[in-house]
Protein backbone atom coordinates (compact mmCIF):
# COMPACT_ATOMS: atom_id res chain seq x y z
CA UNK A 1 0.00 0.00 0.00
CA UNK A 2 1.44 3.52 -0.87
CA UNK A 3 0.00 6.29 1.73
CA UNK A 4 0.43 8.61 -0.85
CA UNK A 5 -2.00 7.67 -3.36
CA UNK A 6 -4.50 6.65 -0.55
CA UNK A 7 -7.60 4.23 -2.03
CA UNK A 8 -10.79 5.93 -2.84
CA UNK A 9 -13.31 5.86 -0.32
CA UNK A 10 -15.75 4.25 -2.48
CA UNK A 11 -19.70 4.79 -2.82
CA UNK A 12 -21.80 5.53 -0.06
CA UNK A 13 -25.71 6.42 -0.10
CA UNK A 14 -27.45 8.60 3.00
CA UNK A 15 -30.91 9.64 3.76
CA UNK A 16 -30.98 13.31 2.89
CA UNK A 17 -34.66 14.39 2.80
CA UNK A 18 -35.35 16.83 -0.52
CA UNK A 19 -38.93 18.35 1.06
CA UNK A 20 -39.75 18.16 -2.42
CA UNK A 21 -43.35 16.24 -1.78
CA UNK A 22 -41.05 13.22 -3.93
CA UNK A 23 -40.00 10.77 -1.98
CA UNK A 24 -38.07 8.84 -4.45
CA UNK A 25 -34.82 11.51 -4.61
CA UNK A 26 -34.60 11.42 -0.60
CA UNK A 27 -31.21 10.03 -0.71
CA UNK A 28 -27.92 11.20 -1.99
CA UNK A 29 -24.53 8.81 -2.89
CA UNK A 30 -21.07 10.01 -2.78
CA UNK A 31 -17.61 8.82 -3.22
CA UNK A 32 -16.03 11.60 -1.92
CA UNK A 33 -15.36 13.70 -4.89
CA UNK A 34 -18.67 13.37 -6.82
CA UNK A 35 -22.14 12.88 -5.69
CA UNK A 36 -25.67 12.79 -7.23
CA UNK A 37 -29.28 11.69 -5.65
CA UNK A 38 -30.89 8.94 -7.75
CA UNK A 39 -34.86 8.64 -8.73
CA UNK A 40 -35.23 4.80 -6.50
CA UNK A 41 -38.21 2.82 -6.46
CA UNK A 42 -39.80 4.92 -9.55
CA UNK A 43 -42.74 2.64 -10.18
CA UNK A 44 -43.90 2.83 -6.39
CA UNK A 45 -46.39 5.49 -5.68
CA UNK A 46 -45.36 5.66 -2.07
CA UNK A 47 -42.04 5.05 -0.34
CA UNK A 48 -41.50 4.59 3.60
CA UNK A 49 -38.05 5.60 4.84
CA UNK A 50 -37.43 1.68 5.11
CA UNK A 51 -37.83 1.10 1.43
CA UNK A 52 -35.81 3.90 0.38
CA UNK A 53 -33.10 2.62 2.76
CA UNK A 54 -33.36 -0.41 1.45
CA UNK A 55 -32.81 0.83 -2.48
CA UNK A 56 -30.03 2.83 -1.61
CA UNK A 57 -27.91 -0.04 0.18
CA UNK A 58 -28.64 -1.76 -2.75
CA UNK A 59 -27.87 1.19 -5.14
CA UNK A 60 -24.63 1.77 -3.23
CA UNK A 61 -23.43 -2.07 -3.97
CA UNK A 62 -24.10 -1.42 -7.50
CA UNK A 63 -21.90 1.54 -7.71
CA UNK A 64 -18.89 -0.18 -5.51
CA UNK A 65 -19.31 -3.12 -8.25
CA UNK A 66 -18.60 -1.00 -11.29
């Protein structure tokens, strides 16, 4: 390991409530250097904090995989 090129952080995804009446953009993933909220669960007309949780842990393995 060479400490000075340290390994990226990789993805992470947190509840970060928009107030935007939408819950399906009330989370936001970031690697440290970018970050972006993705539209989960679009075909659901209603999402509990749960679900959304649940889509962005998932969401977040997807974008460590890649």
């Amino acid at each position: 390991m060479n400490d000075a090129f340290p390994e990226a952080p990789g993805w992470t995804c947190r509840y970060s409530e928009t107030f935007n009446y939408d819950w399906h953009d009330d989370v936001v993933c970031s690697n440290g250097m970018e970050s972006h909220r993705p539209y989960l669960l679009e075909g659901y007309d209603f999402v509990t904090y749960d679900d959304i949780m649940a889509a962005a842990a998932d969401y977040e393995l997807y974008l460590n995989s890649q």
